[in-house]
PDB file of N, CA and C in Angstrom:
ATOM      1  N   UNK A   1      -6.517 -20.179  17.186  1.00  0.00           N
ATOM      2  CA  UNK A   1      -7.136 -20.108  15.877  1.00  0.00           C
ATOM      3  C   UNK A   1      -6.117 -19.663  14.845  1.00  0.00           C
ATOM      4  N   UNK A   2      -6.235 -20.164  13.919  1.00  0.00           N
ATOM      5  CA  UNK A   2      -5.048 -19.789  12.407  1.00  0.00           C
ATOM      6  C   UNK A   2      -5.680 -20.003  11.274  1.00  0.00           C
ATOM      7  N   UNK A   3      -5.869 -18.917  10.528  1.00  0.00           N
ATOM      8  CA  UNK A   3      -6.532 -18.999   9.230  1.00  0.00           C
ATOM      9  C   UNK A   3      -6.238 -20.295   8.417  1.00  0.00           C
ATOM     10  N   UNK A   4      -6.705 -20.835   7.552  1.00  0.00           N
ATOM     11  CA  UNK A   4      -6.976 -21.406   6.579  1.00  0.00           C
ATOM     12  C   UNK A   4      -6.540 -21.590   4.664  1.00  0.00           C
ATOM     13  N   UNK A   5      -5.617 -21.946   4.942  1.00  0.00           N
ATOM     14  CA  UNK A   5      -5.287 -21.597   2.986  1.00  0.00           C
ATOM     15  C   UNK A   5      -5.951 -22.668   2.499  1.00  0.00           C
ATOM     16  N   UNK A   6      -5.665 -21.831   0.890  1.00  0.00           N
ATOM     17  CA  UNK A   6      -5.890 -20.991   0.586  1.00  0.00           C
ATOM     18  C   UNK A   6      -6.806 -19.954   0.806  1.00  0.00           C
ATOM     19  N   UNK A   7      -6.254 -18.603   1.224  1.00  0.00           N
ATOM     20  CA  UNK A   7      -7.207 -17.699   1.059  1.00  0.00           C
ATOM     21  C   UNK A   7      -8.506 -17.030   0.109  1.00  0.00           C
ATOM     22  N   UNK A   8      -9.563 -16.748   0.266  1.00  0.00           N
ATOM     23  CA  UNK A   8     -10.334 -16.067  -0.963  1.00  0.00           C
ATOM     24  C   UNK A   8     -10.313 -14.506  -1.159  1.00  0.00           C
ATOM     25  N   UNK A   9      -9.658 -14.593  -2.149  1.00  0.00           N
ATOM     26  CA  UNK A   9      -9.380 -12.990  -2.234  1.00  0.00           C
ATOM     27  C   UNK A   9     -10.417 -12.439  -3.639  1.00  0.00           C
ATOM     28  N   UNK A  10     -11.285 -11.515  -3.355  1.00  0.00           N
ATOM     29  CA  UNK A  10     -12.376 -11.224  -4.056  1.00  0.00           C
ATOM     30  C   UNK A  10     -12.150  -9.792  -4.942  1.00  0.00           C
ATOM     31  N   UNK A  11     -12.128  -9.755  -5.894  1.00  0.00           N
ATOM     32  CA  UNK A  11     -11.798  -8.629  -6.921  1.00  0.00           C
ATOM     33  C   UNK A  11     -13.528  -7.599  -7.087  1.00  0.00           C
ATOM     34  N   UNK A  12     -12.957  -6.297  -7.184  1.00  0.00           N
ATOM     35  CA  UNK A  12     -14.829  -5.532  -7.779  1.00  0.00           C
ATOM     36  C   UNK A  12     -14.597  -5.893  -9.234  1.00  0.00           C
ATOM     37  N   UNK A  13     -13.735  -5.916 -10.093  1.00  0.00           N
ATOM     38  CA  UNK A  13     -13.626  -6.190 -11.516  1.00  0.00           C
ATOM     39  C   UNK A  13     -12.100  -6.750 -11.518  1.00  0.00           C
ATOM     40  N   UNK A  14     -12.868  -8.146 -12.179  1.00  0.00           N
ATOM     41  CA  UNK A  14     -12.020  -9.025 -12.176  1.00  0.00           C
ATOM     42  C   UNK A  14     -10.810  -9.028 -13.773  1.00  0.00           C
ATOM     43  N   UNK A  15     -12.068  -7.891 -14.266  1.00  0.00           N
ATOM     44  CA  UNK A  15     -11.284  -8.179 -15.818  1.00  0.00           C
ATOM     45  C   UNK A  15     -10.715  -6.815 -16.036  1.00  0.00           C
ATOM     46  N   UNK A  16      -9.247  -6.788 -15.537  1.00  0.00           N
ATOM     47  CA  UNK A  16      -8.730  -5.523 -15.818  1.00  0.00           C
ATOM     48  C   UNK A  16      -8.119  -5.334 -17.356  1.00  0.00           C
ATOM     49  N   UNK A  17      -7.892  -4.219 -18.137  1.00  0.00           N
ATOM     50  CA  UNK A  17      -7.517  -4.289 -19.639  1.00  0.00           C
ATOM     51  C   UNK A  17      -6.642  -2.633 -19.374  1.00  0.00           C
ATOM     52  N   UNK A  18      -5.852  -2.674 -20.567  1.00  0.00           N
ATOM     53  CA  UNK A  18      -4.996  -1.750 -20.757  1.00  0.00           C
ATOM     54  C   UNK A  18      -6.270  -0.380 -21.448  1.00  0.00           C
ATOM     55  N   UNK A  19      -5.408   0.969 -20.914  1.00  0.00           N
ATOM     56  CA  UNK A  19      -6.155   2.112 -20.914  1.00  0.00           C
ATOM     57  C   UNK A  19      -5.535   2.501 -22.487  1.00  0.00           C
ATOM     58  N   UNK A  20      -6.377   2.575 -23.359  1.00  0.00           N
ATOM     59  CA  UNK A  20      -5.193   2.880 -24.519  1.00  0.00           C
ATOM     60  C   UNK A  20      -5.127   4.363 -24.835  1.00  0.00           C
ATOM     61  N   UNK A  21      -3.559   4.253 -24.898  1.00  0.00           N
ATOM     62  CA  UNK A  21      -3.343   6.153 -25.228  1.00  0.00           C
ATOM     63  C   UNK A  21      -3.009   6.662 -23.651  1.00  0.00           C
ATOM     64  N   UNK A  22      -3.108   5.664 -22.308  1.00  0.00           N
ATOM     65  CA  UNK A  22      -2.395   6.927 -21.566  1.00  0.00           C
ATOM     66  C   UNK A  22      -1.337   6.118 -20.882  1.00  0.00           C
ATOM     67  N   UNK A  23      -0.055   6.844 -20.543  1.00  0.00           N
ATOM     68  CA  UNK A  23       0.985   6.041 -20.165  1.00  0.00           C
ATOM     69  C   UNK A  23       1.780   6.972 -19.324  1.00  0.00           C
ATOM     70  N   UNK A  24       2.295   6.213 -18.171  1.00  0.00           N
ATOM     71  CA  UNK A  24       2.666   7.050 -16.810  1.00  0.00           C
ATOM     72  C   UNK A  24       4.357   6.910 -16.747  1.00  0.00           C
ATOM     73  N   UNK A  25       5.272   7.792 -16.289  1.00  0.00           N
ATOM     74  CA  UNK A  25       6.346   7.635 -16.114  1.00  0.00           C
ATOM     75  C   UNK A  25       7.171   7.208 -15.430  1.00  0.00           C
ATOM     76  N   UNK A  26       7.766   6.410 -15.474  1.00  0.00           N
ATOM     77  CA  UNK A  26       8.544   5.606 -14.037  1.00  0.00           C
ATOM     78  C   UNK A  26      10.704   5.634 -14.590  1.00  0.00           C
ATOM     79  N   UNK A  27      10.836   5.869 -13.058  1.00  0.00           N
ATOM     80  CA  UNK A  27      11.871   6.096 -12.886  1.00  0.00           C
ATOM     81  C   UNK A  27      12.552   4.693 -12.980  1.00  0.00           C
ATOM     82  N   UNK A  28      13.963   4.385 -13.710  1.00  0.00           N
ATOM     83  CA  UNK A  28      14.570   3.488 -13.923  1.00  0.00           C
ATOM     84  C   UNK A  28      16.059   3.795 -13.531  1.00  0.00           C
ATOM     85  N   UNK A  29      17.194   2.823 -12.632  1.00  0.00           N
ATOM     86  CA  UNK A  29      18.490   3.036 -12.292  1.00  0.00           C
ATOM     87  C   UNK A  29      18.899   1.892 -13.753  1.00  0.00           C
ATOM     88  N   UNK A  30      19.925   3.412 -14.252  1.00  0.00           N
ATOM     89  CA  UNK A  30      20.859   2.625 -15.319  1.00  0.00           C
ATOM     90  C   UNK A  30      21.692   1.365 -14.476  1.00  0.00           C
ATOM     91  N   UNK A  31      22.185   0.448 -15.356  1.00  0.00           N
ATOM     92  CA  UNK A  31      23.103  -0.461 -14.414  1.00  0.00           C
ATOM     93  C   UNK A  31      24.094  -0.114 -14.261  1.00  0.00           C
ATOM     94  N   UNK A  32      24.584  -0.333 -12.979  1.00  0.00           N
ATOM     95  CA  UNK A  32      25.866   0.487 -12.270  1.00  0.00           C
ATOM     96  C   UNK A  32      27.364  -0.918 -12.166  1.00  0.00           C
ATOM     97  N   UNK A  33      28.346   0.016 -12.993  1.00  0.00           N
ATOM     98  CA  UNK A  33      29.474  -0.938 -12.934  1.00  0.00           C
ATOM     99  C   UNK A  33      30.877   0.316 -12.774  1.00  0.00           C
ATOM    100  N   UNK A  34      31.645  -1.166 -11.797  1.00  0.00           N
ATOM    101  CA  UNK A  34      32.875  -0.596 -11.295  1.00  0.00           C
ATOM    102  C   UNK A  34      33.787  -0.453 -12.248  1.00  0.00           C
ATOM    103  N   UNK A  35      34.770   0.966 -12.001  1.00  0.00           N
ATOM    104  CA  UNK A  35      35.782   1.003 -12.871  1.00  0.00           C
ATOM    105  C   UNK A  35      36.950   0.258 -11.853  1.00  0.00           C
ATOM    106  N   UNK A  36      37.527  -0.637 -12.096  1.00  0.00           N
ATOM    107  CA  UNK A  36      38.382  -1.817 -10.772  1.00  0.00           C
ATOM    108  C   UNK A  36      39.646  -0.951 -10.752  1.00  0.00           C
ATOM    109  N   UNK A  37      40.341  -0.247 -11.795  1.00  0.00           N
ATOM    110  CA  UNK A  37      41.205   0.218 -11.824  1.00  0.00           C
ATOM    111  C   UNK A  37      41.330   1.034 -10.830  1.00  0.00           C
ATOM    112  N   UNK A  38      40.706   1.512 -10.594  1.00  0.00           N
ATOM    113  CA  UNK A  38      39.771   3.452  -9.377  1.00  0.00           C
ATOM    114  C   UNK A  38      39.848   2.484  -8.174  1.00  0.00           C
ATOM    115  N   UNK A  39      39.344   1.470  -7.732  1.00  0.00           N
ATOM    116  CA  UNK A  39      39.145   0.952  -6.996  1.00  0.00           C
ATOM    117  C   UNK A  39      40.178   0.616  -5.781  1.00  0.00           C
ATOM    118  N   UNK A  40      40.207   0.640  -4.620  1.00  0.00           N
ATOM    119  CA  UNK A  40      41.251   0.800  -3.454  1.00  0.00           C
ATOM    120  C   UNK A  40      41.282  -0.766  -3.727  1.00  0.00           C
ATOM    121  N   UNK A  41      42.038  -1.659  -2.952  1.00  0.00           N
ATOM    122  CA  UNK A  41      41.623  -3.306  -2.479  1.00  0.00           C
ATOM    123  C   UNK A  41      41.314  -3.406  -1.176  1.00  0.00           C
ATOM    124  N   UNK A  42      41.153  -2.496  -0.383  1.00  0.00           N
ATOM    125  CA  UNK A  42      40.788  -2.686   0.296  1.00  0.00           C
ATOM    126  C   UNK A  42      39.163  -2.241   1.061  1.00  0.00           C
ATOM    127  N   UNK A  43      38.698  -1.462   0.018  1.00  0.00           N
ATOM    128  CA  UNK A  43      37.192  -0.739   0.242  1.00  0.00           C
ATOM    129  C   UNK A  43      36.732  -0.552  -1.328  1.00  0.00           C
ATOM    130  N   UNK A  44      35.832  -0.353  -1.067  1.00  0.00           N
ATOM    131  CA  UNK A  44      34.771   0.328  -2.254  1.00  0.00           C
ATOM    132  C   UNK A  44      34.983   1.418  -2.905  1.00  0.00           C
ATOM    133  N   UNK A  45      35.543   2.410  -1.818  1.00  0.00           N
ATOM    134  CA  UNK A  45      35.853   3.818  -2.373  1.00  0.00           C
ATOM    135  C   UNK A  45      36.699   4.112  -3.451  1.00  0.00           C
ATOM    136  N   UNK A  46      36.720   5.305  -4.154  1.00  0.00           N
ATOM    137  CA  UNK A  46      37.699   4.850  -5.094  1.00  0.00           C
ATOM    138  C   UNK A  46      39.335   5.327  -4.003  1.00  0.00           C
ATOM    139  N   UNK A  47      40.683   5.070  -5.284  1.00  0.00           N
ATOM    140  CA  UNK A  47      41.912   4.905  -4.608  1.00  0.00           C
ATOM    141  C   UNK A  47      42.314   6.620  -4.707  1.00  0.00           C
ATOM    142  N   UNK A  48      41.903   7.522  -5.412  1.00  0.00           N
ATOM    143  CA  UNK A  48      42.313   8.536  -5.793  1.00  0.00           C
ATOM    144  C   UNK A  48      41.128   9.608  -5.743  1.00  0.00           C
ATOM    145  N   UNK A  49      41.220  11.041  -4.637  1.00  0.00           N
ATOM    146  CA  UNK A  49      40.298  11.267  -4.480  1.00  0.00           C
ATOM    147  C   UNK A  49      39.613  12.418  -5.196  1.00  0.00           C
ATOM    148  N   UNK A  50      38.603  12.342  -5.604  1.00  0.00           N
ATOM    149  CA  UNK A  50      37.714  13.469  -6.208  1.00  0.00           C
ATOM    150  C   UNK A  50      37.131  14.245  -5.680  1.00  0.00           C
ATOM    151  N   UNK A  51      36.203  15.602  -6.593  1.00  0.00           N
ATOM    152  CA  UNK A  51      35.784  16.730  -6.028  1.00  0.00           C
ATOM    153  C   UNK A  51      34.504  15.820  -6.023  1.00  0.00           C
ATOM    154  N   UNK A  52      33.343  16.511  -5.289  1.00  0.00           N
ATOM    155  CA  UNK A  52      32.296  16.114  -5.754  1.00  0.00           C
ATOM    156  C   UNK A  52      31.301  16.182  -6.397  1.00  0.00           C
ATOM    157  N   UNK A  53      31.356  16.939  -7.630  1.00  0.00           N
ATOM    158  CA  UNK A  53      31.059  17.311  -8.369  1.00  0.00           C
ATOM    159  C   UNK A  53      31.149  16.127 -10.015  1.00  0.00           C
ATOM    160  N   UNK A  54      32.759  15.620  -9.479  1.00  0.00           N
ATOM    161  CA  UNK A  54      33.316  14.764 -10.638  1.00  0.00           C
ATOM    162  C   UNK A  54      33.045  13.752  -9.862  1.00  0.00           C
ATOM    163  N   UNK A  55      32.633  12.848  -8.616  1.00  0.00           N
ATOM    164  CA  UNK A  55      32.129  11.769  -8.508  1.00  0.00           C
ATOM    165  C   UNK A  55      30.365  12.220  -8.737  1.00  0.00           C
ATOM    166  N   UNK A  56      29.789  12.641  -8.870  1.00  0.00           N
ATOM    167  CA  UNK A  56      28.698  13.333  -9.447  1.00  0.00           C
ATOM    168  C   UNK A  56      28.228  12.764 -10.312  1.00  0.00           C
ATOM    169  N   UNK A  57      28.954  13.211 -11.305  1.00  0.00           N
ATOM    170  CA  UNK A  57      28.660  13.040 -12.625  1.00  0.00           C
ATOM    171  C   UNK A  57      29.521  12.241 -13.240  1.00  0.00           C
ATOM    172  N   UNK A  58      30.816  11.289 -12.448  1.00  0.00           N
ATOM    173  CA  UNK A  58      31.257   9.480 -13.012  1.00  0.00           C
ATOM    174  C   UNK A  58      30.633   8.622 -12.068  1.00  0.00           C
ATOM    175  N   UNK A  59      29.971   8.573 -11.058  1.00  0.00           N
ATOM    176  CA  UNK A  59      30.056   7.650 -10.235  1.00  0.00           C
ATOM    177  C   UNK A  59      28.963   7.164 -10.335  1.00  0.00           C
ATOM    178  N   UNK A  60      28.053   8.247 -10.045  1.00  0.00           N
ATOM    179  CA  UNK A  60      26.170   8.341  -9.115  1.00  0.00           C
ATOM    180  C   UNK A  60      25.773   7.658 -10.376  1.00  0.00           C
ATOM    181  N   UNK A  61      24.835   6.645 -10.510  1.00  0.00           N
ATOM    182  CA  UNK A  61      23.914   6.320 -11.380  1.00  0.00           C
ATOM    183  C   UNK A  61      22.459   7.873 -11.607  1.00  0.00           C
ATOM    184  N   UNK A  62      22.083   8.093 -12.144  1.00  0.00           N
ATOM    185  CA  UNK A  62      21.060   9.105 -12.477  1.00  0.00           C
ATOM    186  C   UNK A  62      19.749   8.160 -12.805  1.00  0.00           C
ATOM    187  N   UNK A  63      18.738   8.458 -12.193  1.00  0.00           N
ATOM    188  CA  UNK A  63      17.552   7.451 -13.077  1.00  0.00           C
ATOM    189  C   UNK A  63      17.244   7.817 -14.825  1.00  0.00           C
ATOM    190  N   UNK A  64      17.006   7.034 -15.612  1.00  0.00           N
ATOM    191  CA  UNK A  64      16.719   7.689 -16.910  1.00  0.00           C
ATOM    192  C   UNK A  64      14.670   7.214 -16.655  1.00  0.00           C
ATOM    193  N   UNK A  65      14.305   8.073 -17.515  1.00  0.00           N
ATOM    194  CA  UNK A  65      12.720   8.381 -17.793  1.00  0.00           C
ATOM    195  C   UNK A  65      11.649   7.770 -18.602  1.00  0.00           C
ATOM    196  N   UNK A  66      11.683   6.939 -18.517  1.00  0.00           N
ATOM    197  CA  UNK A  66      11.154   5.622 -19.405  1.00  0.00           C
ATOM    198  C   UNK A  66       9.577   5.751 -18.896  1.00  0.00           C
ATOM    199  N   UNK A  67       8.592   5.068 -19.870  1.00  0.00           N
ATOM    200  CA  UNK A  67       7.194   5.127 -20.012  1.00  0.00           C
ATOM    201  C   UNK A  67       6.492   3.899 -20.252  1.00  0.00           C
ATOM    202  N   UNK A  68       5.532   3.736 -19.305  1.00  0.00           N
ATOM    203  CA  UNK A  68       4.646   2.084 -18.776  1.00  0.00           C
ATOM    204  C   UNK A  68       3.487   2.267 -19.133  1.00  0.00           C
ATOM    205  N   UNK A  69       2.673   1.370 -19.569  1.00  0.00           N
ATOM    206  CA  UNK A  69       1.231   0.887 -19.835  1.00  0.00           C
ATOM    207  C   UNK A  69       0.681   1.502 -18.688  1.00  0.00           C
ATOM    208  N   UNK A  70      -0.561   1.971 -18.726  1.00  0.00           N
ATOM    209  CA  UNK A  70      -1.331   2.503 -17.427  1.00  0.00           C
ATOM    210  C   UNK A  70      -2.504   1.161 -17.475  1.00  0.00           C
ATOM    211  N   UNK A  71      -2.448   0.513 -16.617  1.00  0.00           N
ATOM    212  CA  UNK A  71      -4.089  -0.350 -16.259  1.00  0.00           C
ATOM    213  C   UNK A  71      -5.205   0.126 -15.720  1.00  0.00           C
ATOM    214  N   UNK A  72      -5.974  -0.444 -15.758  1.00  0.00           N
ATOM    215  CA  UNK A  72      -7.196   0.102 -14.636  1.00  0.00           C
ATOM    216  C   UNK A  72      -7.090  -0.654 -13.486  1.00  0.00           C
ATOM    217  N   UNK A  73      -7.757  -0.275 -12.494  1.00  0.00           N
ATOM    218  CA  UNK A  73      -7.399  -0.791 -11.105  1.00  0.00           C
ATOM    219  C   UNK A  73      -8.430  -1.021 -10.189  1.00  0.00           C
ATOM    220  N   UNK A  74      -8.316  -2.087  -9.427  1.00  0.00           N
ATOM    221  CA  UNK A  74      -9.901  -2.268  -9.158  1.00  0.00           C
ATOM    222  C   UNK A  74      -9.811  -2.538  -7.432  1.00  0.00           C
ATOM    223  N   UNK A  75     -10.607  -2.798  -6.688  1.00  0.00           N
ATOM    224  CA  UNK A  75     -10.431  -3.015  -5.437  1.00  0.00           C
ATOM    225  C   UNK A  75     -10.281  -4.233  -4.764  1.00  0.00           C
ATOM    226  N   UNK A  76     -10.337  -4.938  -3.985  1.00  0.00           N
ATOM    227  CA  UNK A  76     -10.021  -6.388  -3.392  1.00  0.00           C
ATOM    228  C   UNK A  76     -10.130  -6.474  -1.844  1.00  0.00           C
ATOM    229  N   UNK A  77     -10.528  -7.452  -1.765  1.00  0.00           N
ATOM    230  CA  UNK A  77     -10.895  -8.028  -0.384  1.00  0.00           C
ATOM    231  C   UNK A  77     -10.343  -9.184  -0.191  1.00  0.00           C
ATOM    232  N   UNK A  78      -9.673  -9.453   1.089  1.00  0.00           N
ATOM    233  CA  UNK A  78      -9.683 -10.631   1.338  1.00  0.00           C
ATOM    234  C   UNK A  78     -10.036 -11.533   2.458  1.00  0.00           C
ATOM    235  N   UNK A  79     -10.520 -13.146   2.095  1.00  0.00           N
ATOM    236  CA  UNK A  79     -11.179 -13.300   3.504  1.00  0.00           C
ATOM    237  C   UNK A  79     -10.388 -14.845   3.787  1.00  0.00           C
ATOM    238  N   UNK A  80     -10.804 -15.786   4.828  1.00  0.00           N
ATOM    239  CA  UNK A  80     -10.072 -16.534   5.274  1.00  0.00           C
ATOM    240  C   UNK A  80     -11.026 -17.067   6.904  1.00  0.00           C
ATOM    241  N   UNK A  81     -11.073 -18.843   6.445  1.00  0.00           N
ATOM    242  CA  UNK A  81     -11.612 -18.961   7.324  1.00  0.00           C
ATOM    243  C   UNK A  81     -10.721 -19.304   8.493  1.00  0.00           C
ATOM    244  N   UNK A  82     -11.064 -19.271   9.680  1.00  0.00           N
ATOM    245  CA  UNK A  82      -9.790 -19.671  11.112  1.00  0.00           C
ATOM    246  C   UNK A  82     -10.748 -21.059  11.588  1.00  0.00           C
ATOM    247  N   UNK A  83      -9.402 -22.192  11.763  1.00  0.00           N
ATOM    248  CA  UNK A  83     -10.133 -23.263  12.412  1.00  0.00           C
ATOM    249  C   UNK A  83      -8.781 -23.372  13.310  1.00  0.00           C
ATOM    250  N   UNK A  84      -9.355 -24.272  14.265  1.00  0.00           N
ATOM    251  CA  UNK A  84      -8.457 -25.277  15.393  1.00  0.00           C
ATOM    252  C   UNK A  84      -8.469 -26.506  15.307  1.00  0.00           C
ATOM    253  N   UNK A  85      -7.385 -27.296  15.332  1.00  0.00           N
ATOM    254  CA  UNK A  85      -7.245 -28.549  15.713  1.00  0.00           C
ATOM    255  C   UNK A  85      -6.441 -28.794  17.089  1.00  0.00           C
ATOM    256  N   UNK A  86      -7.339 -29.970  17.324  1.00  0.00           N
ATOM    257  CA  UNK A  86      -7.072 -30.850  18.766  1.00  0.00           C
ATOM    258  C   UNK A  86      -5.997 -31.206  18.409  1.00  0.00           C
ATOM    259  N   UNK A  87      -5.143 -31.468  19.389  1.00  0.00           N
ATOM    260  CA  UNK A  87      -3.998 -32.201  18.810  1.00  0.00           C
ATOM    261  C   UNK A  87      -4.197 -33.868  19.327  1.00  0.00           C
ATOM    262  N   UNK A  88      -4.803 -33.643  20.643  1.00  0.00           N
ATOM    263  CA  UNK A  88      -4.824 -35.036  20.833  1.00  0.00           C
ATOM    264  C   UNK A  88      -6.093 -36.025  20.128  1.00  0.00           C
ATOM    265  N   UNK A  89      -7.485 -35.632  19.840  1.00  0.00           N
ATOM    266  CA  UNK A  89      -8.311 -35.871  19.075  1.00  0.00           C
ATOM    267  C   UNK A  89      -8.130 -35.631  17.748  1.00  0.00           C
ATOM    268  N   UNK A  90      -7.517 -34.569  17.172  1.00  0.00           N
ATOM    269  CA  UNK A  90      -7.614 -34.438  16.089  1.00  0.00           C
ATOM    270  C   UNK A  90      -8.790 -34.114  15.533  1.00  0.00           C
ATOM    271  N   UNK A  91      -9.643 -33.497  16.265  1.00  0.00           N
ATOM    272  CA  UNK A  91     -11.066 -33.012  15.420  1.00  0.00           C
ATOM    273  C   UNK A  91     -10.553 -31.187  15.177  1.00  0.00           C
ATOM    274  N   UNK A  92     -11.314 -31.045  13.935  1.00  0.00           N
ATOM    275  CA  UNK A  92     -10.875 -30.047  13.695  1.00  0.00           C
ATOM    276  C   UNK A  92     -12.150 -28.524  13.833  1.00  0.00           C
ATOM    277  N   UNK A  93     -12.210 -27.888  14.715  1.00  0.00           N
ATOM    278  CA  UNK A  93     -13.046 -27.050  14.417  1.00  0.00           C
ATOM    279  C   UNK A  93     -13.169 -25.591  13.921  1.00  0.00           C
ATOM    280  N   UNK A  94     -13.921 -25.216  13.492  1.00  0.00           N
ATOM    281  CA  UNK A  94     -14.222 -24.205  12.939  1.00  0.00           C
ATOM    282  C   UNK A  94     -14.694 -22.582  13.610  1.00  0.00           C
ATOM    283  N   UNK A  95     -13.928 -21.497  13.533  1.00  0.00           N
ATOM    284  CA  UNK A  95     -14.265 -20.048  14.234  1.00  0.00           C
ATOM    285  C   UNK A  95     -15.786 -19.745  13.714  1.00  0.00           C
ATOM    286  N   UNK A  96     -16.742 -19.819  14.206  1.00  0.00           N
ATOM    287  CA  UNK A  96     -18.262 -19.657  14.004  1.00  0.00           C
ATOM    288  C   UNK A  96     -19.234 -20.843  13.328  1.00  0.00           C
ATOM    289  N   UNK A  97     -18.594 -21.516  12.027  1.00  0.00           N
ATOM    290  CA  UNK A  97     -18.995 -22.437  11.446  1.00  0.00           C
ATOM    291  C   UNK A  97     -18.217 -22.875  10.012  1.00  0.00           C
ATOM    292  N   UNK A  98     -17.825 -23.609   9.535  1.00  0.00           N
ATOM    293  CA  UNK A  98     -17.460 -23.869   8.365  1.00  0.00           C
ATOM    294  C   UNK A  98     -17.648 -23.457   6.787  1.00  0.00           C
ATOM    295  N   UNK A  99     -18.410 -21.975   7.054  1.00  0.00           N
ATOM    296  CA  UNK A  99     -19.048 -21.596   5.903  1.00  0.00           C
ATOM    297  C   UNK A  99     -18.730 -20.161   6.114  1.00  0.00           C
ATOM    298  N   UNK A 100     -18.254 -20.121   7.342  1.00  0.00           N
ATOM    299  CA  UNK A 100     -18.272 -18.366   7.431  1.00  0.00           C
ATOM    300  C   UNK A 100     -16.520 -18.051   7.080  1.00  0.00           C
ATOM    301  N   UNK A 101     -16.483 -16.510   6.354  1.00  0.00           N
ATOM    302  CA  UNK A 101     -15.818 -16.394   6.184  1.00  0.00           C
ATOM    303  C   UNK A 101     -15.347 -14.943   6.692  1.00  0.00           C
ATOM    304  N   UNK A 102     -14.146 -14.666   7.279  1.00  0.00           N
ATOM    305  CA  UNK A 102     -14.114 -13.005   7.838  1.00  0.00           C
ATOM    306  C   UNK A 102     -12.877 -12.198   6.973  1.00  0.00           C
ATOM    307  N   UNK A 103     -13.152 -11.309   6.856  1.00  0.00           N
ATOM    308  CA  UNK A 103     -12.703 -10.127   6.266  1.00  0.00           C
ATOM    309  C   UNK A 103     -10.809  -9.934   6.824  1.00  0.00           C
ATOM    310  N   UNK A 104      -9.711 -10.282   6.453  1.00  0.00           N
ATOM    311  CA  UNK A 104      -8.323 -10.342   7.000  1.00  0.00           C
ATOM    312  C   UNK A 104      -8.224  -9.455   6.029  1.00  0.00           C
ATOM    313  N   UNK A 105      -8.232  -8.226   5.304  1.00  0.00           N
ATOM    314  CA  UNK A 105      -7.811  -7.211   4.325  1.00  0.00           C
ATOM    315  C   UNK A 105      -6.790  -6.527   5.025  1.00  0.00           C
ATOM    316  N   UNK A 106      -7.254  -6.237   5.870  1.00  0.00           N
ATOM    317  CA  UNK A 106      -6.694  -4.609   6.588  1.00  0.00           C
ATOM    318  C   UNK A 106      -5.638  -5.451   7.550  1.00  0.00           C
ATOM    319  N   UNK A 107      -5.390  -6.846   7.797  1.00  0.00           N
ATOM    320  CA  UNK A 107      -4.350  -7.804   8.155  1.00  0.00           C
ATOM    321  C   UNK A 107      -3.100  -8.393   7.117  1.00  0.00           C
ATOM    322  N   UNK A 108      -3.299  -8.164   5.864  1.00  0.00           N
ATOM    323  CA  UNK A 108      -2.380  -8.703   5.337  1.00  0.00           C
ATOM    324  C   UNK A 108      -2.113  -7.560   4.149  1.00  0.00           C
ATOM    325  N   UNK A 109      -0.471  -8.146   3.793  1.00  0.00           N
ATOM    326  CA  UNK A 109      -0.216  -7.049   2.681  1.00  0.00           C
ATOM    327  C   UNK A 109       0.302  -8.040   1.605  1.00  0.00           C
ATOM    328  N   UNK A 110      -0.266  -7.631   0.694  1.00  0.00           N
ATOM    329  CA  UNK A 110      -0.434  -8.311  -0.951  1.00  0.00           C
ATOM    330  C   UNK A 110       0.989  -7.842  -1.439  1.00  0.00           C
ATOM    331  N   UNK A 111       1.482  -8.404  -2.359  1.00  0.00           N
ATOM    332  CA  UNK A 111       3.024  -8.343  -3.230  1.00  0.00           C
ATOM    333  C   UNK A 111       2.547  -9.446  -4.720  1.00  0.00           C
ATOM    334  N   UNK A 112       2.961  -8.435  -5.294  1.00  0.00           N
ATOM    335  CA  UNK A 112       2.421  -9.338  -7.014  1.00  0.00           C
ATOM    336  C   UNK A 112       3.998  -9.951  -6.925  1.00  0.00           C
ATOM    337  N   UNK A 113       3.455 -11.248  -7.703  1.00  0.00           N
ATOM    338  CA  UNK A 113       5.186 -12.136  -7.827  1.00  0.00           C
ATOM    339  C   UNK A 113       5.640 -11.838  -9.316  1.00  0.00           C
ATOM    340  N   UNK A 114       5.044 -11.148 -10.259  1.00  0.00           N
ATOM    341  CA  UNK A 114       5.328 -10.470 -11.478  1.00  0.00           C
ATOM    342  C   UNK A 114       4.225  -9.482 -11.665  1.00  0.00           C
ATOM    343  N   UNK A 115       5.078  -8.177 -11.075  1.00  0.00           N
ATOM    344  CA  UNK A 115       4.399  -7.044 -11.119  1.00  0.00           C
ATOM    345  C   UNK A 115       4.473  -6.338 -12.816  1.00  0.00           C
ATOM    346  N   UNK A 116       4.609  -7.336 -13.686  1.00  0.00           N
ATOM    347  CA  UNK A 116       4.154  -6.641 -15.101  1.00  0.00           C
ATOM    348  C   UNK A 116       3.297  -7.228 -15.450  1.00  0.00           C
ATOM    349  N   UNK A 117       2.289  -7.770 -14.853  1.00  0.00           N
ATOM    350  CA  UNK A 117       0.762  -8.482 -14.647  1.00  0.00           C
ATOM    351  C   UNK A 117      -0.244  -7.358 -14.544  1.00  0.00           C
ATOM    352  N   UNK A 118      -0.113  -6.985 -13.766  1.00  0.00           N
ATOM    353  CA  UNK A 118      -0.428  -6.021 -12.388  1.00  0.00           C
ATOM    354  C   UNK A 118      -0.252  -4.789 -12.129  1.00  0.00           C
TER     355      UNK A 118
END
């Protein structure tokens, strides 16, 4: 048996909207670039060595503190029917009946493909 796509994935509120006035903090890595000069040719490390204190505070990226829209958030289910096919007939059947559908939630893990949707 092998589920069926598309899946039906069922929302409690489908119409999520921005919370206005509250906004949550999320951690951001500045972009990190090499000084080539510092650089060995043969590794990553730098060529000349430091305390660590001064690769610390030139090297380490630090996150800076930036602030996101808060959404509301709602719950979800998802279901999926399982059929079989014959290979040599080719009839295709169905796990209970063609209408039923079972609960795969707690089987699969969701990933937004643009999590500034979401």
């Amino acid at each position: 048996w092998v589920p069926e796509f598309p899946f039906d994935i069922r929302l409690s509120d489908p119409r999520l909207s921005q919370i206005k006035g509250w906004r949550v903090s999320q951690y951001q890595l500045p972009k990190y670039s090499y000084n080539k000069k510092r650089l060995n040719s043969r590794s990553l490390w730098p060529a000349t060595k430091q305390t660590n204190s001064e690769l610390d505070r030139n090297e380490i990226p630090q996150p800076e503190p930036q602030c996101k829209l808060r959404y509301q958030q709602t719950d979800y289910e998802i279901y999926a029917r399982f059929v079989a096919a014959d290979s040599e007939s080719g009839r295709t059947s169905y796990f209970l009946n063609h209408r039923t559908l079972l609960k795969i939630t707690s089987l699969c893990t969701v990933r937004l493909s643009d999590p500034t949707v979401a």
